[in-house]
C-alpha atoms as a PDB file:
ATOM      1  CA  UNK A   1       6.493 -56.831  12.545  1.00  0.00           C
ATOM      2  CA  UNK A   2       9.268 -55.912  10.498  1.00  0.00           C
ATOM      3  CA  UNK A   3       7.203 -53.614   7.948  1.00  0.00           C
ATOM      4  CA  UNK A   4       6.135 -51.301  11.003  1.00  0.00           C
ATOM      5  CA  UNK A   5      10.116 -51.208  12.326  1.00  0.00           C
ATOM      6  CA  UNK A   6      10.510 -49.959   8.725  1.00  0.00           C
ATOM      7  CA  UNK A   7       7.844 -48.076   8.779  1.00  0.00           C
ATOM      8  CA  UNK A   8       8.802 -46.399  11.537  1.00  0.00           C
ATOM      9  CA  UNK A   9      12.542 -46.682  11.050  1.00  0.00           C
ATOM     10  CA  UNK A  10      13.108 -45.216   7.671  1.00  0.00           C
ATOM     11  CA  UNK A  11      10.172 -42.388   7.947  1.00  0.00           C
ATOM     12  CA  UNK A  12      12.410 -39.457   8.035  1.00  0.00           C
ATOM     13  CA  UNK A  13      14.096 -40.997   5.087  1.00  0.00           C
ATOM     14  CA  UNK A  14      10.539 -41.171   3.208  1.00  0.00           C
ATOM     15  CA  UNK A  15       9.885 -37.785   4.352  1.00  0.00           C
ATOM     16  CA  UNK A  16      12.223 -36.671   2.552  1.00  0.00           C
ATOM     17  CA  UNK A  17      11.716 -38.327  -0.797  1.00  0.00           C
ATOM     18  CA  UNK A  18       8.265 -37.171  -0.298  1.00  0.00           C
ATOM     19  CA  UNK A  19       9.181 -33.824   0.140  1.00  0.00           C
ATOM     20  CA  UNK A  20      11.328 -33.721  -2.797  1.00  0.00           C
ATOM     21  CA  UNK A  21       8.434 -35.221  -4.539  1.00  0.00           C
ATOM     22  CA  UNK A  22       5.583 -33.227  -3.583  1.00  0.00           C
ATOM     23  CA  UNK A  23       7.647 -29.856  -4.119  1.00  0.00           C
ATOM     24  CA  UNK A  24       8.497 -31.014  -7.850  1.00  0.00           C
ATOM     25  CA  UNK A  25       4.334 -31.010  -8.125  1.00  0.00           C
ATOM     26  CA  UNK A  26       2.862 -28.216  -6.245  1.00  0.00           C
ATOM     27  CA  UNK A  27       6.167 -26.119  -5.584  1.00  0.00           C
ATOM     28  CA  UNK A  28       7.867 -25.339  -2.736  1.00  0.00           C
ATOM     29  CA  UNK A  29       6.698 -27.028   0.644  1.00  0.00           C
ATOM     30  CA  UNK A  30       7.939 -26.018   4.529  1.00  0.00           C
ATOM     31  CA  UNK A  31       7.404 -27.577   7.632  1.00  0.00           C
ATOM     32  CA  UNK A  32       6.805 -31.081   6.501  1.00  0.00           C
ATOM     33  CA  UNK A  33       5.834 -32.936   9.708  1.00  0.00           C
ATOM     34  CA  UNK A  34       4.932 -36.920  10.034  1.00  0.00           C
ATOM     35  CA  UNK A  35       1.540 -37.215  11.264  1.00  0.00           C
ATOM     36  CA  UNK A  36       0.948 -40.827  11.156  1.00  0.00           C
ATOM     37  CA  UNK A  37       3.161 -44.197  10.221  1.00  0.00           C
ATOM     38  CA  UNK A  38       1.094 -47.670  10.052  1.00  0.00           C
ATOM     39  CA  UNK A  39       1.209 -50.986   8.447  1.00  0.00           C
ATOM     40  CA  UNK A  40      -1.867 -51.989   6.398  1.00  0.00           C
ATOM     41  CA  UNK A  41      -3.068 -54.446   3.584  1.00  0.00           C
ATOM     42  CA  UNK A  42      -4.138 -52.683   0.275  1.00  0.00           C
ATOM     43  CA  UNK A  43      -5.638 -54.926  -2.755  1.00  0.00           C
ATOM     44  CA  UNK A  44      -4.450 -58.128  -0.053  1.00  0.00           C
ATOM     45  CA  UNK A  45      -0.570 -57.237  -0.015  1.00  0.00           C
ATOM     46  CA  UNK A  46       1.218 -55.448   2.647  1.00  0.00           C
ATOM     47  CA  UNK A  47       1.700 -52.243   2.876  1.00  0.00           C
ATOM     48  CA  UNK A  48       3.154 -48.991   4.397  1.00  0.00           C
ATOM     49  CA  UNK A  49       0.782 -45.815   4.756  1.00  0.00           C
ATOM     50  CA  UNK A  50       2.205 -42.461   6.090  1.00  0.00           C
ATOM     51  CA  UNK A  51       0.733 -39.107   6.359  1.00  0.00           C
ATOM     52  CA  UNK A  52       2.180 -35.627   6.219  1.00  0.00           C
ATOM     53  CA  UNK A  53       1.258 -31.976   7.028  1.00  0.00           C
ATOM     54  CA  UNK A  54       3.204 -28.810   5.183  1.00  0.00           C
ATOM     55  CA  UNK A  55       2.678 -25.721   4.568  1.00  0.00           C
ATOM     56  CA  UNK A  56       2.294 -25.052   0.619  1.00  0.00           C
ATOM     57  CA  UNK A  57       3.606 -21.656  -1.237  1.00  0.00           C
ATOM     58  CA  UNK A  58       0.131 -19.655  -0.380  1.00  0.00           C
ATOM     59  CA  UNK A  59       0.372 -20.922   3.278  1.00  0.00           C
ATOM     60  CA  UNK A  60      -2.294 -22.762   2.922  1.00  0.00           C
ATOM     61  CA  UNK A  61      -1.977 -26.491   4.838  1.00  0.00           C
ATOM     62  CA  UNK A  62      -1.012 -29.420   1.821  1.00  0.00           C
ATOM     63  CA  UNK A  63      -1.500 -33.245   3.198  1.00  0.00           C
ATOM     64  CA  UNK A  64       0.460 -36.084   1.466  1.00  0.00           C
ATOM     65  CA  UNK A  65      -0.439 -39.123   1.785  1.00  0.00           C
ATOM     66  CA  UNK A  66       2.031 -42.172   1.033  1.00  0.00           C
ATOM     67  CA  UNK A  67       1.157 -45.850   0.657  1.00  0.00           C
ATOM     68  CA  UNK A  68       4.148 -48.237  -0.485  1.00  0.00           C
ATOM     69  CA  UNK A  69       2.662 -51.553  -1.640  1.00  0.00           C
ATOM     70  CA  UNK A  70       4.748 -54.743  -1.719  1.00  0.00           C
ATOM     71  CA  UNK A  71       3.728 -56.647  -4.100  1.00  0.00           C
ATOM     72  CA  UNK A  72       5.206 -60.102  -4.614  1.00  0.00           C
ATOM     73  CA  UNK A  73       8.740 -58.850  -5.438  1.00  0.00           C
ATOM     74  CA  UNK A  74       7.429 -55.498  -6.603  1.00  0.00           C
ATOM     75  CA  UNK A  75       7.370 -52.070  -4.626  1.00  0.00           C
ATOM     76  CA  UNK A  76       4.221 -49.626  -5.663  1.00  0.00           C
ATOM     77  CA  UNK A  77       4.637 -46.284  -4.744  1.00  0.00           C
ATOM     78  CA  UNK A  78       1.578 -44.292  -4.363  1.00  0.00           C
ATOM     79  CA  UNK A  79       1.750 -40.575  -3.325  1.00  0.00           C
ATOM     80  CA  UNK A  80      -1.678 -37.878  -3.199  1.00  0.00           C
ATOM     81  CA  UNK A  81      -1.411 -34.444  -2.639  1.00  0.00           C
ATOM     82  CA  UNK A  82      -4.372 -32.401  -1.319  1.00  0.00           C
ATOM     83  CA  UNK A  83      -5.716 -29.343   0.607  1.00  0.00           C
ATOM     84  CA  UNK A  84      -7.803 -31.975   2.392  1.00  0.00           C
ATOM     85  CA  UNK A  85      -6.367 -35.015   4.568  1.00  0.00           C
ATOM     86  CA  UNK A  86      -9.736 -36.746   3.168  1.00  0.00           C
ATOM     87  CA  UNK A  87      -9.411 -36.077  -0.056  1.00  0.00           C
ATOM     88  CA  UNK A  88      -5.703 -37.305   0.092  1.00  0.00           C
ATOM     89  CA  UNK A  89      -6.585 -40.339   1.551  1.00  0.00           C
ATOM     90  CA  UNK A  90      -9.399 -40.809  -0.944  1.00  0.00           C
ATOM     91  CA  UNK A  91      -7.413 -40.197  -3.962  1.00  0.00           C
ATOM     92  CA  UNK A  92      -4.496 -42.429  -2.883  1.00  0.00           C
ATOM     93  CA  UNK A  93      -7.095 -45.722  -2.143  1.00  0.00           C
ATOM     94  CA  UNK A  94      -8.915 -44.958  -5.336  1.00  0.00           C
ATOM     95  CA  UNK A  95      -6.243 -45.273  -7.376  1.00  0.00           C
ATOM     96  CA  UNK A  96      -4.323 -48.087  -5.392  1.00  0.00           C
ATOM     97  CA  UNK A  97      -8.017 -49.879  -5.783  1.00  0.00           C
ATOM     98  CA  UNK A  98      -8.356 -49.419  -9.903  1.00  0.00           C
ATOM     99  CA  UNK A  99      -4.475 -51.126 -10.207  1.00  0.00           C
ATOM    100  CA  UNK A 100      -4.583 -54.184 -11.787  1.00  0.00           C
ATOM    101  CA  UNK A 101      -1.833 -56.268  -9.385  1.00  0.00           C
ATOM    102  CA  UNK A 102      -0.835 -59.392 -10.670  1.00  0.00           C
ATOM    103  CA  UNK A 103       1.027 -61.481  -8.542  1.00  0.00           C
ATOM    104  CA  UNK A 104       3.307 -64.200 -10.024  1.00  0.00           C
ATOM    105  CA  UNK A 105       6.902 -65.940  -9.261  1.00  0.00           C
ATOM    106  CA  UNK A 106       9.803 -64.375 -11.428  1.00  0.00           C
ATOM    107  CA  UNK A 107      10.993 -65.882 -13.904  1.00  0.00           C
ATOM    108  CA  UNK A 108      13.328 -69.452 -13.063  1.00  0.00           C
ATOM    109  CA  UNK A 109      17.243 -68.422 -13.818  1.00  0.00           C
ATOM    110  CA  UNK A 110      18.880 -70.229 -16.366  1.00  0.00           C
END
């Protein structure tokens, strides 16, 4: 319950980091809308999975996809850029899936 008020809380603050982000790799974006905000488990940890639309430099559409992984007292952030929503979504599981996530208590403070 509290992951989706974040989820859905801070999105226009992720938007923005992701905007920032995907215009640093394919160049300048506009009209960077939120399509979709969810809660979901990836490689057995929680997770936050958000979806964008923009328009790229060519005007062609560009989807991001962004899945922020909690795991243990690490945060994995995983963003895919793609002409294709599939292929987006595809690319971000993939490589979410071939992480190696090892999950152990922090070292005990001396």
């Amino acid at each position: 319950m509290a992951l989706q008020k974040f989820a859905e809380a801070d999105a226009q603050r992720q938007m923005a980091q992701t905007e920032q982000a995907s215009t640093e790799a394919v160049g300048r974006l506009r009209d960077l809308t939120l399509t979709s905000s969810r809660v979901a488990k990836m490689k057995e940890f929680p997770a936050v999975h958000w979806e964008y639309r923009a328009t790229g430099p060519n005007d062609k559409p560009i989807y991001i996809v962004r899945d922020m992984v909690f795991a243990g007292n690490t945060m994995i952030d995983v963003i895919s850029t793609s002409l294709g929503v599939e292929v987006a979504r595809r690319n971000g599981s993939d490589f979410v899936a071939v992480m190696q996530i090892e999950d152990f208590a922090p070292p005990a403070r001396q």
